[in-house]
N, C-alpha and C. Protein backbone atom coordinates (compact mmCIF):
# COMPACT_ATOMS: atom_id res chain seq x y z
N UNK A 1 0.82 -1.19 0.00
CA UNK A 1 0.00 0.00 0.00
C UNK A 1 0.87 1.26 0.00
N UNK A 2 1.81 1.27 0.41
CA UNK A 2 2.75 2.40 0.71
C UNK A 2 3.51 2.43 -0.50
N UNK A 3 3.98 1.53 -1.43
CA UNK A 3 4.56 1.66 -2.50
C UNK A 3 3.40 1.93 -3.67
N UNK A 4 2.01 1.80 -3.59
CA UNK A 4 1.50 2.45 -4.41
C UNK A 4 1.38 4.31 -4.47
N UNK A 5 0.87 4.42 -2.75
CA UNK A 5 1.29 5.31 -2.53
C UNK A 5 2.64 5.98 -3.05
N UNK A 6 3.55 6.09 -2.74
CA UNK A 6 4.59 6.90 -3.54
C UNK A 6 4.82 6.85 -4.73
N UNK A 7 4.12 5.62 -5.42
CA UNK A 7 4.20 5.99 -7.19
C UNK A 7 3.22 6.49 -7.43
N UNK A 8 1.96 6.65 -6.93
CA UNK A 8 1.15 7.56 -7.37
C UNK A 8 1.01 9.11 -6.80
N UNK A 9 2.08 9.25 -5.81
CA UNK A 9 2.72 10.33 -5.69
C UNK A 9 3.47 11.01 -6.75
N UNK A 10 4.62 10.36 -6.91
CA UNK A 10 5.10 10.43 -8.24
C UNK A 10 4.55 10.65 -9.25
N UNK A 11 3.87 9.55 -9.83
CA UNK A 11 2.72 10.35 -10.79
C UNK A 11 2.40 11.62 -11.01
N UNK A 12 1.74 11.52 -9.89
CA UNK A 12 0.81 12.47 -10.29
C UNK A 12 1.73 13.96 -9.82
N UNK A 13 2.62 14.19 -9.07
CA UNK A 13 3.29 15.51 -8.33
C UNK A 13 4.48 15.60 -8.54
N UNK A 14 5.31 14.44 -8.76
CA UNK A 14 6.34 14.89 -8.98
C UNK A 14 6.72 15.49 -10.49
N UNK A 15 7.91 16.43 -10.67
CA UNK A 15 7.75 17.31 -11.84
C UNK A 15 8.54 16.42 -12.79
N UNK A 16 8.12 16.19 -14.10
CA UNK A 16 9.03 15.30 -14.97
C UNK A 16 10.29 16.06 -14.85
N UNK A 17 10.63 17.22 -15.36
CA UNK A 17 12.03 17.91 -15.46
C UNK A 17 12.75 18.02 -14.71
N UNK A 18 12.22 17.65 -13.21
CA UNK A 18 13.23 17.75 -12.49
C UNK A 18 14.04 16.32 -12.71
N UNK A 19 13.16 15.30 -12.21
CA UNK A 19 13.37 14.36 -12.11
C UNK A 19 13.82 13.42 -13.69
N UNK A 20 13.68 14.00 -14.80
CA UNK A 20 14.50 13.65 -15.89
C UNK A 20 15.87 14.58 -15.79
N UNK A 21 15.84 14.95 -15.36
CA UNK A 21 17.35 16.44 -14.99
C UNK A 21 18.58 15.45 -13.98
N UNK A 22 17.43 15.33 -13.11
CA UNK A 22 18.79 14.68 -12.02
C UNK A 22 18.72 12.89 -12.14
N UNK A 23 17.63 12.29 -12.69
CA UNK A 23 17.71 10.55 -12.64
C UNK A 23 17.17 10.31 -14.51
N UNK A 24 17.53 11.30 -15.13
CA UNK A 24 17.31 10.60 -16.38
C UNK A 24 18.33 10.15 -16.81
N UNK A 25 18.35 9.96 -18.19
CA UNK A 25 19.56 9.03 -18.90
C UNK A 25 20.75 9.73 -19.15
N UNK A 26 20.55 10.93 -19.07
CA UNK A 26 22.19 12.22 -19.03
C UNK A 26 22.66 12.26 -18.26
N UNK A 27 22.37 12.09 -16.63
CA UNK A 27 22.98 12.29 -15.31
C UNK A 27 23.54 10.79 -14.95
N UNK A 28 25.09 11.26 -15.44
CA UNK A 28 26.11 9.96 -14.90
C UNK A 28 26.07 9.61 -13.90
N UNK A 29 25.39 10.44 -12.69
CA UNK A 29 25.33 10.25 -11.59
C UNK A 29 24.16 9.60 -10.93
N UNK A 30 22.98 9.80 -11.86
CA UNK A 30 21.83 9.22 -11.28
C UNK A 30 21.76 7.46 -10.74
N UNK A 31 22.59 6.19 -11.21
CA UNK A 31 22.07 5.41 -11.10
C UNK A 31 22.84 5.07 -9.67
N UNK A 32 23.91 5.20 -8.91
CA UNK A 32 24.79 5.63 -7.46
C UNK A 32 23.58 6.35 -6.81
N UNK A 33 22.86 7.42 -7.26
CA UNK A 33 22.16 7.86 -6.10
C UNK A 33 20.81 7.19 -6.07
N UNK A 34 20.57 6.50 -7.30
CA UNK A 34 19.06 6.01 -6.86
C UNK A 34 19.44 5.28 -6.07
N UNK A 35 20.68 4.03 -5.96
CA UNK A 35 21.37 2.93 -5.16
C UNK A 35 21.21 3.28 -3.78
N UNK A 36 21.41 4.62 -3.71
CA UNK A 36 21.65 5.38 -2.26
C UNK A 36 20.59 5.78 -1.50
N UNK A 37 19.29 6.44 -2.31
CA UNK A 37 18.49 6.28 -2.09
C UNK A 37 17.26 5.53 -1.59
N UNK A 38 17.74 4.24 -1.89
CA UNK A 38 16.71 3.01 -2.29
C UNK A 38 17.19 2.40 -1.03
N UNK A 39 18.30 2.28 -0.63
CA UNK A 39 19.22 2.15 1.03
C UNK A 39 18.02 1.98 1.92
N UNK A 40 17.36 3.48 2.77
CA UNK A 40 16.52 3.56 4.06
C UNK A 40 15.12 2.78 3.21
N UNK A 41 15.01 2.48 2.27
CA UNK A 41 13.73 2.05 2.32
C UNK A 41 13.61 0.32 2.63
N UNK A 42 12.29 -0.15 2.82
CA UNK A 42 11.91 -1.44 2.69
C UNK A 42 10.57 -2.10 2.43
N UNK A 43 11.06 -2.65 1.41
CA UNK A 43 10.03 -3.34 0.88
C UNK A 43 10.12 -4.62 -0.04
N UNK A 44 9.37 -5.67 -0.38
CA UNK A 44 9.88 -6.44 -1.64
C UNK A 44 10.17 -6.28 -3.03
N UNK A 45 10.45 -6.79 -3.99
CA UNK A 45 10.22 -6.14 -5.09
C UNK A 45 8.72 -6.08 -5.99
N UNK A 46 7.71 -6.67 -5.52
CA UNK A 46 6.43 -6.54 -5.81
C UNK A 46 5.75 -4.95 -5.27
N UNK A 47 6.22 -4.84 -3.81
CA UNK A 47 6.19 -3.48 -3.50
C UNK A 47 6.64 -2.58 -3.95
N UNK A 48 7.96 -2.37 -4.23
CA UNK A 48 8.69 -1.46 -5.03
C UNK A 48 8.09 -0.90 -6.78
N UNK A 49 6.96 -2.05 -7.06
CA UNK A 49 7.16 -2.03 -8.96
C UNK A 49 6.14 -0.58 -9.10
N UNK A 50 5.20 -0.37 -8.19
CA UNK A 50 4.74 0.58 -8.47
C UNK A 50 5.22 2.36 -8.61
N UNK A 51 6.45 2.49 -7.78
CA UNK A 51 7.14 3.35 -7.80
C UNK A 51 8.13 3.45 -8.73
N UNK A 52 8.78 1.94 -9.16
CA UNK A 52 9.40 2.15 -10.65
C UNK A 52 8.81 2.73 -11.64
N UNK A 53 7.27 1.70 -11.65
CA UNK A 53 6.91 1.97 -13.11
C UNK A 53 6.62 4.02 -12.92
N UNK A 54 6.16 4.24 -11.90
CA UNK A 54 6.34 5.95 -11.85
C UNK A 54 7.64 5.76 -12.12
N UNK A 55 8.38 6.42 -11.78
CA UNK A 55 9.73 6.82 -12.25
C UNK A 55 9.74 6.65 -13.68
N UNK A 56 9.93 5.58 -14.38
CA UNK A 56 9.90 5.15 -15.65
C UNK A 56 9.18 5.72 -16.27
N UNK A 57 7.64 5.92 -15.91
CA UNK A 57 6.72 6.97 -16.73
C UNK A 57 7.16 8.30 -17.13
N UNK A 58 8.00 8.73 -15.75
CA UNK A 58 8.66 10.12 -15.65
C UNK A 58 9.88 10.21 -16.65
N UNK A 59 9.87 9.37 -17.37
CA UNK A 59 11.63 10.07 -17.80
C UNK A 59 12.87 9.04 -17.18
N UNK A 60 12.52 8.28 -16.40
CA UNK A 60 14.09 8.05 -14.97
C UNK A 60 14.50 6.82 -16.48
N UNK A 61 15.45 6.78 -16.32
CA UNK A 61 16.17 5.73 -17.23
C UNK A 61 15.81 4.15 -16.85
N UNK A 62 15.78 2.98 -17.48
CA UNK A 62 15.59 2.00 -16.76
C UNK A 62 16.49 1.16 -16.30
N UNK A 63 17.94 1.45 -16.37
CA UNK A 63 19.07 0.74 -15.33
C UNK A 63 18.58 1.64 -13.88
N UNK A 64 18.43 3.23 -14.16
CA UNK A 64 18.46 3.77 -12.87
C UNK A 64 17.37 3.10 -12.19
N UNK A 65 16.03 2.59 -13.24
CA UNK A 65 15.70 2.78 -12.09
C UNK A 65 15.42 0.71 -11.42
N UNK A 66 16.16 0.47 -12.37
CA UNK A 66 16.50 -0.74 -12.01
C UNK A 66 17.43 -1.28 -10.48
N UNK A 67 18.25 -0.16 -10.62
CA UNK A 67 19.26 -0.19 -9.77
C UNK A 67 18.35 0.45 -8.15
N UNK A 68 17.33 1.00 -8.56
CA UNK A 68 17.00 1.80 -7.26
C UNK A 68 15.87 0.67 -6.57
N UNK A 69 15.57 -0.18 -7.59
CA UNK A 69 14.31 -1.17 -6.88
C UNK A 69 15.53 -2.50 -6.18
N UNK A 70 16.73 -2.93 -6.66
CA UNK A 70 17.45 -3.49 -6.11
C UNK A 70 18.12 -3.62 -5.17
N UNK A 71 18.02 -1.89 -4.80
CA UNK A 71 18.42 -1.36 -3.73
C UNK A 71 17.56 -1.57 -2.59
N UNK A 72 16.06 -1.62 -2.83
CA UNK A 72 15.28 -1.55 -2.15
C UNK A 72 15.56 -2.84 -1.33
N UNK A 73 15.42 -3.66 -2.04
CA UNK A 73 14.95 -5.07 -1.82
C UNK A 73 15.88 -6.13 -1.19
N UNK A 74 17.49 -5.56 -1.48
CA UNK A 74 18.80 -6.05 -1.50
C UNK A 74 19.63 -5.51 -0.12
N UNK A 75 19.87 -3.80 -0.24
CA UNK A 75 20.26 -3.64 0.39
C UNK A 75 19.58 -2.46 1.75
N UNK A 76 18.29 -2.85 2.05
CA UNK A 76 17.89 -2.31 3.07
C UNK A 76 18.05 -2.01 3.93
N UNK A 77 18.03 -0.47 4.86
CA UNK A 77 19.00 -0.77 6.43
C UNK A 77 18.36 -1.57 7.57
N UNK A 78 16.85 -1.96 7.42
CA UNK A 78 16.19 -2.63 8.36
C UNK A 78 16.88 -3.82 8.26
N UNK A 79 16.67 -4.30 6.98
CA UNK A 79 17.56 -5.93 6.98
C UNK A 79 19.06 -6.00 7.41
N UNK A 80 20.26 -4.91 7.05
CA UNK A 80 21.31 -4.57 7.53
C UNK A 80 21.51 -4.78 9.06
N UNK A 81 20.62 -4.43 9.70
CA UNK A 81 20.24 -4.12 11.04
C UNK A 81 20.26 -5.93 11.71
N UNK A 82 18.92 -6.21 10.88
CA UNK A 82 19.13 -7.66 10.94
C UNK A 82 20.21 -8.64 11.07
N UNK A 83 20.58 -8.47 9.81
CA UNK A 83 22.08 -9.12 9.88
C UNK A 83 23.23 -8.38 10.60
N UNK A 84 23.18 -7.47 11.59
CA UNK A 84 23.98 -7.62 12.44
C UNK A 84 23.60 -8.56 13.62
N UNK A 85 22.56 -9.11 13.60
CA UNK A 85 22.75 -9.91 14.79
C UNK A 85 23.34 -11.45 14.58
N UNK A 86 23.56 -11.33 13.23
CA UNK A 86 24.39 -12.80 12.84
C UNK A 86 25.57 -12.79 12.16
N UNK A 87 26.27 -11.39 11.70
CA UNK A 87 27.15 -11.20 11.06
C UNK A 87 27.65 -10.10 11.35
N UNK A 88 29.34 -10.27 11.31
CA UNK A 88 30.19 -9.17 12.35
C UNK A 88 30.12 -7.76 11.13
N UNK A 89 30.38 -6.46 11.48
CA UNK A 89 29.76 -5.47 10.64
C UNK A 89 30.85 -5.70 9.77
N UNK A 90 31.98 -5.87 9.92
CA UNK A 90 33.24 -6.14 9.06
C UNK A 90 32.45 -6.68 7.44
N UNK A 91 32.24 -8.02 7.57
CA UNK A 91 31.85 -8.80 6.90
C UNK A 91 30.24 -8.03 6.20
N UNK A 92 29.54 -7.73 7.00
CA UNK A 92 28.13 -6.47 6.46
C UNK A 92 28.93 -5.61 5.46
N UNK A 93 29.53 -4.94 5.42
CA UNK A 93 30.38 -3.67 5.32
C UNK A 93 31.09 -4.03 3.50
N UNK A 94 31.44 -5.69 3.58
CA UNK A 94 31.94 -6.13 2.37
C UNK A 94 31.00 -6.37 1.66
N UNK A 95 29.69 -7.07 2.21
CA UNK A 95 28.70 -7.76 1.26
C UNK A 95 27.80 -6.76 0.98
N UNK A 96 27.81 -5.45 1.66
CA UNK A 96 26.52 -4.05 1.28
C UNK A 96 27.83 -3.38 -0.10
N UNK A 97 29.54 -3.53 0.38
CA UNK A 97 29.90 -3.29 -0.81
C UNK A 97 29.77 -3.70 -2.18
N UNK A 98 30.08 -4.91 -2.42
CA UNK A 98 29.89 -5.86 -3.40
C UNK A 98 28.79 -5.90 -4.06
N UNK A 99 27.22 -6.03 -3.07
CA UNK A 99 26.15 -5.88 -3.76
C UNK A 99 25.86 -4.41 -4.40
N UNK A 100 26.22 -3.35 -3.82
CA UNK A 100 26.20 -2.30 -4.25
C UNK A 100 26.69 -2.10 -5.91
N UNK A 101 28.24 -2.30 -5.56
CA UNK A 101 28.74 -1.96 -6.81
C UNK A 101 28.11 -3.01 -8.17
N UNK A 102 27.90 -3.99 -7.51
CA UNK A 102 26.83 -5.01 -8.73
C UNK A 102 25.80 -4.85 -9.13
N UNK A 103 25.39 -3.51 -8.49
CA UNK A 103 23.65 -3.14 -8.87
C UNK A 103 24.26 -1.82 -9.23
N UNK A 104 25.03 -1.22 -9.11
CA UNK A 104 25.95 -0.33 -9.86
C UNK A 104 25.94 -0.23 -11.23
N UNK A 105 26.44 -1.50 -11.12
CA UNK A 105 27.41 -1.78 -12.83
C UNK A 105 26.26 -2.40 -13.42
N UNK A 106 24.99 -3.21 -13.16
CA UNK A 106 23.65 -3.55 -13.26
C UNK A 106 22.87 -2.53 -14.38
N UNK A 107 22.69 -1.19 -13.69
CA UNK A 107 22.29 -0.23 -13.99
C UNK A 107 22.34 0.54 -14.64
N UNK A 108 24.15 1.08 -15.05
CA UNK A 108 24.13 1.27 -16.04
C UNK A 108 24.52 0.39 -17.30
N UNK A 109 24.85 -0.92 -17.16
CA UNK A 109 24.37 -1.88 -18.36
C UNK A 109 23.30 -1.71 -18.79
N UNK A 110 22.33 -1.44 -18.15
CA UNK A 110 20.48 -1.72 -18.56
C UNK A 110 20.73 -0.02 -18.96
N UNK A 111 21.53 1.10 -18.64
CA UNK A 111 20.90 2.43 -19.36
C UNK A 111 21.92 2.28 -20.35
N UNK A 112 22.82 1.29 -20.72
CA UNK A 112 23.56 1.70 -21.99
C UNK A 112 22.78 1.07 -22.95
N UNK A 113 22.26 -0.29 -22.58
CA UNK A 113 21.69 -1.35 -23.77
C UNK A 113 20.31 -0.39 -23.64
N UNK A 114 19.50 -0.40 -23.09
CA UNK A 114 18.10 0.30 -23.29
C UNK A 114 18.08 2.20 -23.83
């Protein structure tokens, strides 16, 4: 319910230009910050599709915004949180790296081929 909510936020309020300006397919930088972004949230990826497909409607590229639903789902800080109670942060610290940079390089594969 909450991920419909914010894509139909999106939708309907958020401004295409901005958001093709800073997460469309010109901003080298956009698919790192959707990654970064997508961090505090949580949800599955069934939850998440409604806020893609906003984004996507808007302009957002589809590695970015590939990379930002992976984020969601992958590297969450609630689940982070989680796995500190079974894994030393050392070891957290490598595997939030690794997955990161793989939904990284993910992302913009999918905005070079698309």
């Amino acid at each position: 319910m909450i991920g419909i909510g914010i894509g139909a936020f999106i939708h309907g309020y958020a401004p295409q230009d901005l958001l093709v300006k800073y997460a469309g397919e010109g901003n080298f930088f956009a698919v790192p910050i959707a990654t970064i972004l997508g961090v505090p949230l949580y949800s599955n990826a069934v939850g998440s599709l409604p806020i893609v497909e906003a984004l996507l409607n808007k302009g957002v590229g589809a590695g970015t915004a590939l990379a930002f639903m992976m984020a969601i789902t992958a590297l969450s800080l609630p689940e982070m949180i989680l796995l500190r109670k079974i894994i030393k942060p050392k070891l957290i610290a490598v595997f939030v790296g690794v997955v990161a940079t793989g939904i990284i390089l993910i992302g913009y594969g999918f905005n070079a081929i698309l």
